[in-house]
C-alpha atoms as a PDB file:
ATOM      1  CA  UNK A   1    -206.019 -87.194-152.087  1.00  0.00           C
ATOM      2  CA  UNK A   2    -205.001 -87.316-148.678  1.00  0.00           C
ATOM      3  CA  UNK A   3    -207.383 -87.390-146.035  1.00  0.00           C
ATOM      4  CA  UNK A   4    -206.483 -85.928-142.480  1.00  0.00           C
ATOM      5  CA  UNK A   5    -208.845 -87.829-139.991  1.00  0.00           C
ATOM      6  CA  UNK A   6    -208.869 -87.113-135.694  1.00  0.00           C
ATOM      7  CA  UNK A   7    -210.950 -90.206-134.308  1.00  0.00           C
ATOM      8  CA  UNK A   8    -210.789 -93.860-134.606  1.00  0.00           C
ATOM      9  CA  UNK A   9    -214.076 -94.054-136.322  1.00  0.00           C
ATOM     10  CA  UNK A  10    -212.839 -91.678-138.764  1.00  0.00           C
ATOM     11  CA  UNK A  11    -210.303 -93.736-139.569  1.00  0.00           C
ATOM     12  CA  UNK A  12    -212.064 -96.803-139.606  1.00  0.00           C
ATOM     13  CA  UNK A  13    -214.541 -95.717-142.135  1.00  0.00           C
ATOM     14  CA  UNK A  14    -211.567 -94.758-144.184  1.00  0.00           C
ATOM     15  CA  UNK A  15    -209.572 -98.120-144.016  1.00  0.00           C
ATOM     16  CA  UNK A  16    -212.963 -99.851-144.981  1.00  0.00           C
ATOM     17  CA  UNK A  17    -212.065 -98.279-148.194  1.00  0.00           C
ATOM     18  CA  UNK A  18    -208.568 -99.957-148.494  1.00  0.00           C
ATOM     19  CA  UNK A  19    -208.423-102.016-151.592  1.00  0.00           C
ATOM     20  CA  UNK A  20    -205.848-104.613-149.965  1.00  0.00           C
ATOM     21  CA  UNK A  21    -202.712-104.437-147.997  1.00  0.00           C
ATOM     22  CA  UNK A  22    -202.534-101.538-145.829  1.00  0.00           C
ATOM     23  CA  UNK A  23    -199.284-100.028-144.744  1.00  0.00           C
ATOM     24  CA  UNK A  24    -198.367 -97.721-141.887  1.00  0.00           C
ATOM     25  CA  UNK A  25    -195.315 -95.155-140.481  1.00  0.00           C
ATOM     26  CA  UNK A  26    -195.546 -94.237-137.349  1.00  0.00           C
ATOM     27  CA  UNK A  27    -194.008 -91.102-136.294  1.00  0.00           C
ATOM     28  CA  UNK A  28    -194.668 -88.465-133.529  1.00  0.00           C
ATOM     29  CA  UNK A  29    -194.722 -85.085-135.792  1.00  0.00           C
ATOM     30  CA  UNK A  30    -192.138 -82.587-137.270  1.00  0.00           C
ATOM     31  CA  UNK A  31    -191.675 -85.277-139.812  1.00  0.00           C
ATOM     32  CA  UNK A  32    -188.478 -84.872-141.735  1.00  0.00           C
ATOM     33  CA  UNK A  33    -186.911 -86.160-144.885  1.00  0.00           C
ATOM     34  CA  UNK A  34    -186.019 -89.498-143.226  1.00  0.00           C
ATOM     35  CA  UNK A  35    -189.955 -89.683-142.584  1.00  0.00           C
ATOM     36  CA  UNK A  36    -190.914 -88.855-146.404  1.00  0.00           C
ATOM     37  CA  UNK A  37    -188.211 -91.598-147.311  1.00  0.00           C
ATOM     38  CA  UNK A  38    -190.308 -94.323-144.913  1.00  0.00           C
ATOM     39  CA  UNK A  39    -193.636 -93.250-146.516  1.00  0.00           C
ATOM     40  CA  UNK A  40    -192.009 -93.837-150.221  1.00  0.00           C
ATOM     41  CA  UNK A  41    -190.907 -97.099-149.358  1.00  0.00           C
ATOM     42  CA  UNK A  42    -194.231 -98.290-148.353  1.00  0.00           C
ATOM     43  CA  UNK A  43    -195.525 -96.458-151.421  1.00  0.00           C
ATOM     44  CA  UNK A  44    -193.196 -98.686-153.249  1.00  0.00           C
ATOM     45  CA  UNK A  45    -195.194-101.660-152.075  1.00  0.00           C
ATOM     46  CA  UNK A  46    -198.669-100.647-151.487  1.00  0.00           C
ATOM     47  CA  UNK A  47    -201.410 -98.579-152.724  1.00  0.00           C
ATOM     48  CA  UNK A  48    -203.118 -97.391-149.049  1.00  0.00           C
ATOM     49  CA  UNK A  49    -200.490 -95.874-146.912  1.00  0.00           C
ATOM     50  CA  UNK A  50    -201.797 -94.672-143.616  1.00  0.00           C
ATOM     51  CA  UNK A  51    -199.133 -92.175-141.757  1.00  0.00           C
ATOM     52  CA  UNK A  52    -200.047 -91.895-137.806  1.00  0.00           C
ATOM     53  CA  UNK A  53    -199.110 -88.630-136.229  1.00  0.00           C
ATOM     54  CA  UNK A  54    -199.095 -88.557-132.221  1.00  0.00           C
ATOM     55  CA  UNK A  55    -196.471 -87.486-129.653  1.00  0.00           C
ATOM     56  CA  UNK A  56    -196.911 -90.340-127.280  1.00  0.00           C
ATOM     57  CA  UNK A  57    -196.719 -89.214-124.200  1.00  0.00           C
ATOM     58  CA  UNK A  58    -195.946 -92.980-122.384  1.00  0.00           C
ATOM     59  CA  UNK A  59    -192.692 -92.611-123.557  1.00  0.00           C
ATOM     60  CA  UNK A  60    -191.359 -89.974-122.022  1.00  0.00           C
ATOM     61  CA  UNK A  61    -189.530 -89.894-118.507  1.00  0.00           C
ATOM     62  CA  UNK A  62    -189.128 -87.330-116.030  1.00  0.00           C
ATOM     63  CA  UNK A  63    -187.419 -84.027-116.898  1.00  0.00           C
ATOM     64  CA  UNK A  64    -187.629 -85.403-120.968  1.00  0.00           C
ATOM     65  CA  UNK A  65    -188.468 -82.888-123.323  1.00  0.00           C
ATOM     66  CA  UNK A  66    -192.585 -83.934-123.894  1.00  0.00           C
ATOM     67  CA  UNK A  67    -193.639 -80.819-123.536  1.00  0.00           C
ATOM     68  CA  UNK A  68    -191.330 -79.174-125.784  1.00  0.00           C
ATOM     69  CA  UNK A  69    -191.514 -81.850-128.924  1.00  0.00           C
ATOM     70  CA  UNK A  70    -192.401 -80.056-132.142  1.00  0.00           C
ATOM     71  CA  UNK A  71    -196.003 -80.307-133.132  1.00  0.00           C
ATOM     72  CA  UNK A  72    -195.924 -78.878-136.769  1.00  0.00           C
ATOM     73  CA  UNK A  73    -199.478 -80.895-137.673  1.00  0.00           C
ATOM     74  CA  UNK A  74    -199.910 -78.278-141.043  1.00  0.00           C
ATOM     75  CA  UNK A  75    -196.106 -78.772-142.336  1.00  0.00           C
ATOM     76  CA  UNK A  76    -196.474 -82.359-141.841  1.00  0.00           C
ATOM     77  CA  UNK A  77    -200.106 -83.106-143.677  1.00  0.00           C
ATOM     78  CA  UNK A  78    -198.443 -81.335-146.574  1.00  0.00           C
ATOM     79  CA  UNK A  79    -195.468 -83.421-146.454  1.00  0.00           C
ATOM     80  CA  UNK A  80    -197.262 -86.703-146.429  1.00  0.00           C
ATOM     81  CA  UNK A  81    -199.585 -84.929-149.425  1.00  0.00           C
ATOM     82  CA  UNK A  82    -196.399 -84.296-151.425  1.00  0.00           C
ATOM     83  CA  UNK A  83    -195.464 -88.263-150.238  1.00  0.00           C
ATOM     84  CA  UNK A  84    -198.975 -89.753-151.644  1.00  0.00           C
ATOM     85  CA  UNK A  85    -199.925 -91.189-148.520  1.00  0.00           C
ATOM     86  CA  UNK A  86    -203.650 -91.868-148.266  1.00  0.00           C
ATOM     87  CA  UNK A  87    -204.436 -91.331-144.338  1.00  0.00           C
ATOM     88  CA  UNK A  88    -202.973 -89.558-141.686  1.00  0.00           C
ATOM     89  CA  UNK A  89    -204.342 -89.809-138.230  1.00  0.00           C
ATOM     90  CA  UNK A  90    -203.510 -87.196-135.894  1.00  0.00           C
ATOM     91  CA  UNK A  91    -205.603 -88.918-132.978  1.00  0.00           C
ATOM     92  CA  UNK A  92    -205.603 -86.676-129.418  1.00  0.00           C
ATOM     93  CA  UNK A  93    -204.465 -88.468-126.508  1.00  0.00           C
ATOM     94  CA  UNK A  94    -207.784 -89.082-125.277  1.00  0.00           C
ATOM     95  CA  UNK A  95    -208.368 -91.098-128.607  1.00  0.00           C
ATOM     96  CA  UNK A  96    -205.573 -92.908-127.940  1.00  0.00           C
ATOM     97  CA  UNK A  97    -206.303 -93.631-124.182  1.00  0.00           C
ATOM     98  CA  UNK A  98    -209.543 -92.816-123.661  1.00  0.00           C
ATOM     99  CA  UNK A  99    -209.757 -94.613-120.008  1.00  0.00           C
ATOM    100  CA  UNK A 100    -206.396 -92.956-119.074  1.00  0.00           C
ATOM    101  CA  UNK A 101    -203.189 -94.396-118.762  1.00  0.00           C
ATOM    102  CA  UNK A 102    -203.645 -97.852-119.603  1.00  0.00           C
ATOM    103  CA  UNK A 103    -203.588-100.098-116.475  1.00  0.00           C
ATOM    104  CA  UNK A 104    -201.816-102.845-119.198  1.00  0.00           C
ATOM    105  CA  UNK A 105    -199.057-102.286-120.912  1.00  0.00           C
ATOM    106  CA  UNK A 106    -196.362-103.989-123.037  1.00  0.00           C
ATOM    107  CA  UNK A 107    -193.042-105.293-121.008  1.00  0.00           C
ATOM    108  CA  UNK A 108    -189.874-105.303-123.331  1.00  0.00           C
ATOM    109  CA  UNK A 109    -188.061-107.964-121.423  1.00  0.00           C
ATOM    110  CA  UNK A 110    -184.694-107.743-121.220  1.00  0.00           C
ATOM    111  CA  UNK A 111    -183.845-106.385-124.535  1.00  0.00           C
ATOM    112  CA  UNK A 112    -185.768-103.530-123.116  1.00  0.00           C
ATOM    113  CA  UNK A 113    -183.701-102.836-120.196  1.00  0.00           C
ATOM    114  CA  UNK A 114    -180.228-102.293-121.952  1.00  0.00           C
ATOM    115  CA  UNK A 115    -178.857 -99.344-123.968  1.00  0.00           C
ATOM    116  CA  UNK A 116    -182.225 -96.934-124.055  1.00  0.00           C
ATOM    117  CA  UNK A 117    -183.682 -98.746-122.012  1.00  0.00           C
ATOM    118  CA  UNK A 118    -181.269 -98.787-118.930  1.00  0.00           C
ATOM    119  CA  UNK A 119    -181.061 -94.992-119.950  1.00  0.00           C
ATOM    120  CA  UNK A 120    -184.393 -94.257-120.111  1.00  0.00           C
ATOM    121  CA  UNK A 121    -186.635 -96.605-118.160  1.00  0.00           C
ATOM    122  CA  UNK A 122    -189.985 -97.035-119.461  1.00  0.00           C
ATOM    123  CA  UNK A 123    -189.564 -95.726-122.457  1.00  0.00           C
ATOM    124  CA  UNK A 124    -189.614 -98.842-124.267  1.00  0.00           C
ATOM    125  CA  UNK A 125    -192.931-100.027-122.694  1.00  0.00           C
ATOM    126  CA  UNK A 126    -194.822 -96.839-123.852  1.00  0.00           C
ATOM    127  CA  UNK A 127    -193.633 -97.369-127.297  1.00  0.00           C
ATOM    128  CA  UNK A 128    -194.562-100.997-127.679  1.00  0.00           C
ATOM    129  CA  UNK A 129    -197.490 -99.951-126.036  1.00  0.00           C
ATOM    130  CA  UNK A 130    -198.700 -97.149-128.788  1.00  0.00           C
ATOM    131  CA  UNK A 131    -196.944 -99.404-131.282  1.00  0.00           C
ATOM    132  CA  UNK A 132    -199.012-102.002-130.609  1.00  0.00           C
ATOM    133  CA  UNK A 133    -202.142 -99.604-130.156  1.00  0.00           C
ATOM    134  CA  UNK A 134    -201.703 -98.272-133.764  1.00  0.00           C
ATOM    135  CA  UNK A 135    -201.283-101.782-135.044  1.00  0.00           C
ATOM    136  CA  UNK A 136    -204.584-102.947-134.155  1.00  0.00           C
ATOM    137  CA  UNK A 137    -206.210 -99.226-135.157  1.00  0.00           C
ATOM    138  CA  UNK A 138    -205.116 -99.279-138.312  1.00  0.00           C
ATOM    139  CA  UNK A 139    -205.129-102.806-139.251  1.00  0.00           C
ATOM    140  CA  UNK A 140    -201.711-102.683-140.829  1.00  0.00           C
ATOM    141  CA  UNK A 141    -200.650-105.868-143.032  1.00  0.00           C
ATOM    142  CA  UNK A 142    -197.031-104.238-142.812  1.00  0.00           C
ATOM    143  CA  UNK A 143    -194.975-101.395-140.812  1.00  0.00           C
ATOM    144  CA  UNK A 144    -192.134 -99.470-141.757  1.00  0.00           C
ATOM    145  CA  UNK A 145    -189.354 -98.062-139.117  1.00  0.00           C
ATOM    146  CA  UNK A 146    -186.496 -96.604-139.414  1.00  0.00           C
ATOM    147  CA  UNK A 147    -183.121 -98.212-138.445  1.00  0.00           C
ATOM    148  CA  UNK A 148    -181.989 -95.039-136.699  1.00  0.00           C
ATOM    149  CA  UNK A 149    -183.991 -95.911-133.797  1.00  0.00           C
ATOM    150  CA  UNK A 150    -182.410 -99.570-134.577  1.00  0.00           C
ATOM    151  CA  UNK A 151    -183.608-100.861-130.725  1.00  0.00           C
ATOM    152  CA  UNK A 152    -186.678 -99.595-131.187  1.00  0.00           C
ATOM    153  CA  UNK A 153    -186.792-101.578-134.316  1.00  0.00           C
ATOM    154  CA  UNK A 154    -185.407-105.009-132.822  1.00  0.00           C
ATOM    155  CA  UNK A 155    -188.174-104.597-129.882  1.00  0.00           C
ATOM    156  CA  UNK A 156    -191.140-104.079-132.214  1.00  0.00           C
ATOM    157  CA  UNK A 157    -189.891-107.259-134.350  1.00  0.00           C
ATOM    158  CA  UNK A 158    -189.855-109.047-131.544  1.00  0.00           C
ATOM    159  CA  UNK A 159    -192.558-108.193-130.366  1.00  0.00           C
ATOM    160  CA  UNK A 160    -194.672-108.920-133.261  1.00  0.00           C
ATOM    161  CA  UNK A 161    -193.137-112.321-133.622  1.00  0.00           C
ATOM    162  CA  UNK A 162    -193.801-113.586-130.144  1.00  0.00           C
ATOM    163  CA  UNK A 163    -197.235-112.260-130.207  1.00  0.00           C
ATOM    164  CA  UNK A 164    -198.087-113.461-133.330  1.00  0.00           C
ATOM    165  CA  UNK A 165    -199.210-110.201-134.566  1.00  0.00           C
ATOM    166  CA  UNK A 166    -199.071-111.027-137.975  1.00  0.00           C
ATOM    167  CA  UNK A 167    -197.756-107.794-139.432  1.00  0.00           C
ATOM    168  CA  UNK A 168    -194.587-107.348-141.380  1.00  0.00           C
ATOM    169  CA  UNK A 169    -192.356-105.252-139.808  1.00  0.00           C
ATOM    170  CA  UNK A 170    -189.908-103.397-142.111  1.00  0.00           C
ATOM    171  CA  UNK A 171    -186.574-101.451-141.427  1.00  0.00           C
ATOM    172  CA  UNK A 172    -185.763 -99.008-143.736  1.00  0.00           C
ATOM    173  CA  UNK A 173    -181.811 -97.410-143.334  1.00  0.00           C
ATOM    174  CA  UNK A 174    -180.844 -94.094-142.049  1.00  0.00           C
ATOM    175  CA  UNK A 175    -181.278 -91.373-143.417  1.00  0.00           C
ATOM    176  CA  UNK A 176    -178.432 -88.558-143.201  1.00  0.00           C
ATOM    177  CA  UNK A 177    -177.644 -84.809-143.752  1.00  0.00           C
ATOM    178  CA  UNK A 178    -174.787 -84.805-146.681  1.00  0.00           C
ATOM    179  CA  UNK A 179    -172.356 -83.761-143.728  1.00  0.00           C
ATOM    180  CA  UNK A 180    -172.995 -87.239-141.949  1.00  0.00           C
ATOM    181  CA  UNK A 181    -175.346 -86.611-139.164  1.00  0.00           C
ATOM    182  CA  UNK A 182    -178.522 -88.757-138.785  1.00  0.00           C
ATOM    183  CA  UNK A 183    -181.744 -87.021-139.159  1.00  0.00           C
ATOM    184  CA  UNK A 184    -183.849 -86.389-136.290  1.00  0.00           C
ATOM    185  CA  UNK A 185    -186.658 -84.234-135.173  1.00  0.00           C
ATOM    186  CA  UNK A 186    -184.805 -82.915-132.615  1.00  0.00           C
ATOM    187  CA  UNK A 187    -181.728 -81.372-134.714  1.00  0.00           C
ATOM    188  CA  UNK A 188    -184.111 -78.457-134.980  1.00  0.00           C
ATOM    189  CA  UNK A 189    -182.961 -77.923-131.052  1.00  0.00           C
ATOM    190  CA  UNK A 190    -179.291 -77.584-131.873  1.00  0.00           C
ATOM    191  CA  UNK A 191    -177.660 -74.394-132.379  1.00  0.00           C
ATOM    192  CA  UNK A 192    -174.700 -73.973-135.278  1.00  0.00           C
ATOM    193  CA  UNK A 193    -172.381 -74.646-132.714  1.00  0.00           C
ATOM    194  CA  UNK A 194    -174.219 -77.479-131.431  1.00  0.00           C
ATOM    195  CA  UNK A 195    -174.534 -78.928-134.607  1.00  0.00           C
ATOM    196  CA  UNK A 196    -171.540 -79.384-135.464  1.00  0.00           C
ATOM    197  CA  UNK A 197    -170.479 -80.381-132.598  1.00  0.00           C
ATOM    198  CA  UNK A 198    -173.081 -83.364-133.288  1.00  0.00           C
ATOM    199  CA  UNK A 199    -171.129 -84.748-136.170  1.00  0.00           C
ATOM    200  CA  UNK A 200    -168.376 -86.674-134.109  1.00  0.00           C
ATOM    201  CA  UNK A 201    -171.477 -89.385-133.376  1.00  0.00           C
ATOM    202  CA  UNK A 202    -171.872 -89.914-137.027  1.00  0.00           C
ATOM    203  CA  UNK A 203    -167.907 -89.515-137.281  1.00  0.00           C
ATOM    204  CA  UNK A 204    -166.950 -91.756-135.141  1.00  0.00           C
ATOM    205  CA  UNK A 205    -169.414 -94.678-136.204  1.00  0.00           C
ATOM    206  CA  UNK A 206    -168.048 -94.120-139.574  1.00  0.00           C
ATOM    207  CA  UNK A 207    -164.613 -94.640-138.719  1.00  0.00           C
ATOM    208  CA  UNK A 208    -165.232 -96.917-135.982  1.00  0.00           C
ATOM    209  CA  UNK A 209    -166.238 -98.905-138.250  1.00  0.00           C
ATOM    210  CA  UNK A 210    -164.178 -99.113-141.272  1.00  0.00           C
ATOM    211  CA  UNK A 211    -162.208-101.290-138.504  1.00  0.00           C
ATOM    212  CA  UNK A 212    -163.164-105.003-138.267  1.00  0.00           C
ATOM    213  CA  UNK A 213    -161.325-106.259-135.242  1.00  0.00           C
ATOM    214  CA  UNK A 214    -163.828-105.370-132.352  1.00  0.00           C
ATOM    215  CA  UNK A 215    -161.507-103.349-129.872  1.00  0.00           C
ATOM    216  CA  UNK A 216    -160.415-101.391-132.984  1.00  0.00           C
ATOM    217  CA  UNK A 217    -163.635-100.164-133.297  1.00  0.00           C
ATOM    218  CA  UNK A 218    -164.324 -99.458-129.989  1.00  0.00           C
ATOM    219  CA  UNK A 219    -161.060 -97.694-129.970  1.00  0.00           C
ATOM    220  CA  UNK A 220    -161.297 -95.878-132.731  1.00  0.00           C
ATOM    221  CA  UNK A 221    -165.200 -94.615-132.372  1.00  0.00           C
ATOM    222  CA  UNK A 222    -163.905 -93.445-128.184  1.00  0.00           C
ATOM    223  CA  UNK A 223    -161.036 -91.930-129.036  1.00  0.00           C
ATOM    224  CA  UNK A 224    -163.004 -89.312-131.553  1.00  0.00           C
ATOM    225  CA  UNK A 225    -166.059 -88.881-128.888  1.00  0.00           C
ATOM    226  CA  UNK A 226    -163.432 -87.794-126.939  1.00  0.00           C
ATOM    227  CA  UNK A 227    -161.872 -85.531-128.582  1.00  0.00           C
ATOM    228  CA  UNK A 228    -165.348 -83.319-129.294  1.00  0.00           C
ATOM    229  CA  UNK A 229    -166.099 -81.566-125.748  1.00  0.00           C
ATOM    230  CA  UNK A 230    -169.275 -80.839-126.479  1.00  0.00           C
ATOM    231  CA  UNK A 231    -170.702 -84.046-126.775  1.00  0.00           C
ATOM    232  CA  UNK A 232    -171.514 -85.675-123.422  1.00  0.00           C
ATOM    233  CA  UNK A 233    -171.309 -90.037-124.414  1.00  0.00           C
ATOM    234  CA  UNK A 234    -174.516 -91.744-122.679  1.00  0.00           C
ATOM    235  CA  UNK A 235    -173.218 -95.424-124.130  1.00  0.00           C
ATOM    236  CA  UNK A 236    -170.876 -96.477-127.132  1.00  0.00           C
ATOM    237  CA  UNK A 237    -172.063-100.038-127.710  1.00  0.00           C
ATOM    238  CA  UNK A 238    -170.715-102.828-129.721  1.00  0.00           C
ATOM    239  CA  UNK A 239    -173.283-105.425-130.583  1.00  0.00           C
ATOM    240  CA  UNK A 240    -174.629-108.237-132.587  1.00  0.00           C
ATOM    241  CA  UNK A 241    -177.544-107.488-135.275  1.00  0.00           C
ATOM    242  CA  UNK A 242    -179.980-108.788-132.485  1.00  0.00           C
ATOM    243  CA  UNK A 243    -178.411-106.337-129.779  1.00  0.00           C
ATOM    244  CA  UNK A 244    -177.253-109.469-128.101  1.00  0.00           C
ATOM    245  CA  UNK A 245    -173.314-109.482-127.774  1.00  0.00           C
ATOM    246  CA  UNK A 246    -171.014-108.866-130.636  1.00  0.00           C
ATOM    247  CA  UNK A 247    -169.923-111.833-132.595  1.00  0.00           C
ATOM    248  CA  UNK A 248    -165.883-112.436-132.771  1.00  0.00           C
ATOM    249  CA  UNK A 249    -167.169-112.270-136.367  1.00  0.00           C
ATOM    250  CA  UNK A 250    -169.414-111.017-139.043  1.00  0.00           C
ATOM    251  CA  UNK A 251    -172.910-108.892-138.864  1.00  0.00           C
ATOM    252  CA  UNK A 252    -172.606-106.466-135.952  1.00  0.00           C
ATOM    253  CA  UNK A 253    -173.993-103.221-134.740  1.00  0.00           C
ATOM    254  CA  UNK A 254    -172.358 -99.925-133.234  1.00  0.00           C
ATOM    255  CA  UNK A 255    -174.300 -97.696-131.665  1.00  0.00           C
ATOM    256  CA  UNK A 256    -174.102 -94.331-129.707  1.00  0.00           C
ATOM    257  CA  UNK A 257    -176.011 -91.902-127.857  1.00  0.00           C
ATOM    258  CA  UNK A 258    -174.878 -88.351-126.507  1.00  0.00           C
ATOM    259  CA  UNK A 259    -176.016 -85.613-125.472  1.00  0.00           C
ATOM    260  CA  UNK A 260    -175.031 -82.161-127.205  1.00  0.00           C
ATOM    261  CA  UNK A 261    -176.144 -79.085-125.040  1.00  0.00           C
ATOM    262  CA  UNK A 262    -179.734 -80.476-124.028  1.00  0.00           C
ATOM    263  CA  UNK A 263    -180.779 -82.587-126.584  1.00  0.00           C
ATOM    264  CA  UNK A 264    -180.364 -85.877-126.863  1.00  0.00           C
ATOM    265  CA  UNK A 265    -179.258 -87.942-130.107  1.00  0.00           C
ATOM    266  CA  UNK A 266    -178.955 -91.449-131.261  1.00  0.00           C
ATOM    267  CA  UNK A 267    -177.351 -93.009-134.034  1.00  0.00           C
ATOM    268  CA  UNK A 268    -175.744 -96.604-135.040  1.00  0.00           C
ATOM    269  CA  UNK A 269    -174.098 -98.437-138.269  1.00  0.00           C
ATOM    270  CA  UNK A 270    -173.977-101.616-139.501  1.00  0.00           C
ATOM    271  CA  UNK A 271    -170.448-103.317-139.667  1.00  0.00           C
ATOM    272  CA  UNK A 272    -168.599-106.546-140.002  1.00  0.00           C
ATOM    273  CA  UNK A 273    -166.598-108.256-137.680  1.00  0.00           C
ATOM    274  CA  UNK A 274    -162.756-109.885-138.296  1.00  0.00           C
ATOM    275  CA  UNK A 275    -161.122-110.916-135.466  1.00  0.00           C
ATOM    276  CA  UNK A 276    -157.250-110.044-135.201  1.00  0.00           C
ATOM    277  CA  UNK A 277    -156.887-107.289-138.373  1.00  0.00           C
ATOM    278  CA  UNK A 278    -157.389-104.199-136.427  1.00  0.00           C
ATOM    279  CA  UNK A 279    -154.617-101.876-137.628  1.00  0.00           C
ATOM    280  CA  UNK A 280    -152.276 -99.332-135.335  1.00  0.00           C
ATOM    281  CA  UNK A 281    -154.364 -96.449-133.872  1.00  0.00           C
END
């Protein structure tokens, strides 16, 4: 059974019951099929699952849409009940930062201030921050993320390796809507039109690349953002697996982010490199 719990000594008397490892997923609400995919995968692996639902509002800049994030609390404690999850705490702000905005928080470095980050400063030192809040509330042996939000992902690895966190940290791939695009909590914002609209991010990382000489890809991946005028490009970014820059060869990483009407989206793919075999346009 799956047990809804509000404070941190709620959900401390219920991790006392974990048998062993305990697993977590972090999400902020209107959870989604990409969410129910992260909670099987740590169901896969262990027995106490805790799911932690709070819209964190650290990460959020100016003129951002906090205020209008879905909070669907009832459609997503059924979801994790259909998922098997054993704990989901839906902790208030206050139980989150109950002094306030903390006066410390988590610095990303440098990975932090590219791509998102150069878009949205800040944003990455309110995640780490909750991040690493949730870590120590729930006592997690291992976390699972989702490689949509594949910065995100790189910053919280990192950040639990030079901190010595000891938790696992576990990427788990993208999730998509038969038609391509990514799944997101904030598709639910985009009208038909919109929508499909939407699908030249998805598009064009696909096609980009099925290239392997880097300024193919690039190539490729503009040319069909272009062509869609209702997506507004933020950054198309070629990069290695560690968001450092792209290797003449093998393991790399395109991502995107647009803007389509109001909202926002992100997406990336995994690709490999060969120098010198890109193909005509």
């Amino acid at each position: 059974m799956t047990v809804l719990v509000h404070s941190r000594a709620a959900l401390a008397a219920e991790l006392a019951k974990a048998p062993g490892e305990i697993a977590v997923v972090m999400t902020m609400g209107a959870l989604h099929e990409g969410h129910r995919q992260l909670m099987r995968v740590a169901r896969e692996r262990s027995a106490f699952v805790v799911v932690t639902i709070f819209v964190n509002p650290l990460q959020f800049g100016p003129n951002e849409d906090f205020e209008k994030y879905p909070r669907t609390l009832d459609d997503d404690l059924a979801a994790c009940r259909d998922e098997g999850v054993t704990v989901v705490f839906a902790p208030s702000r206050d139980d989150v930062y109950p002094g306030g905005a903390p006066s410390i928080t988590m610095h990303p470095g440098p990975l932090g201030e590219i791509l998102e980050g150069e878009s949205r400063p800040g944003h990455f030192s309110g995640m780490l921050t909750v991040v690493q809040k949730l870590l120590m509330l729930t006592r997690a042996n291992v976390a699972y993320f989702g490689e949509k939000d594949f910065q995100q992902l790189a910053l919280i690895r990192r950040m639990a390796r030079d901190l010595d966190m000891g938790v696992e940290i576990v990427g788990v791939p993208t999730v998509r809507e038969i038609d391509g695009l990514a799944l997101s909590s904030r598709n639910r914002f985009l009208s038909p039109d919109q929508r499909r609209s939407a699908l030249a991010l998805s598009r064009a990382l696909r096609e980009g690349a099925a290239r392997s000489d880097p300024d193919s890809v690039l190539a490729v991946a503009h040319k069909i953002l272009a062509e869609e005028p209702g997506v507004r490009v933020d950054y198309l970014a070629l990069t290695g697996t560690d968001l450092g820059a792209a290797p003449e060869s093998g393991a790399a990483r395109l991502l995107v982010a647009a803007k389509v009407g109001s909202t926002r989206l992100i997406d990336n793919v995994a690709l490999q490199l060969t120098p010198g075999t890109g193909a005509p346009l």
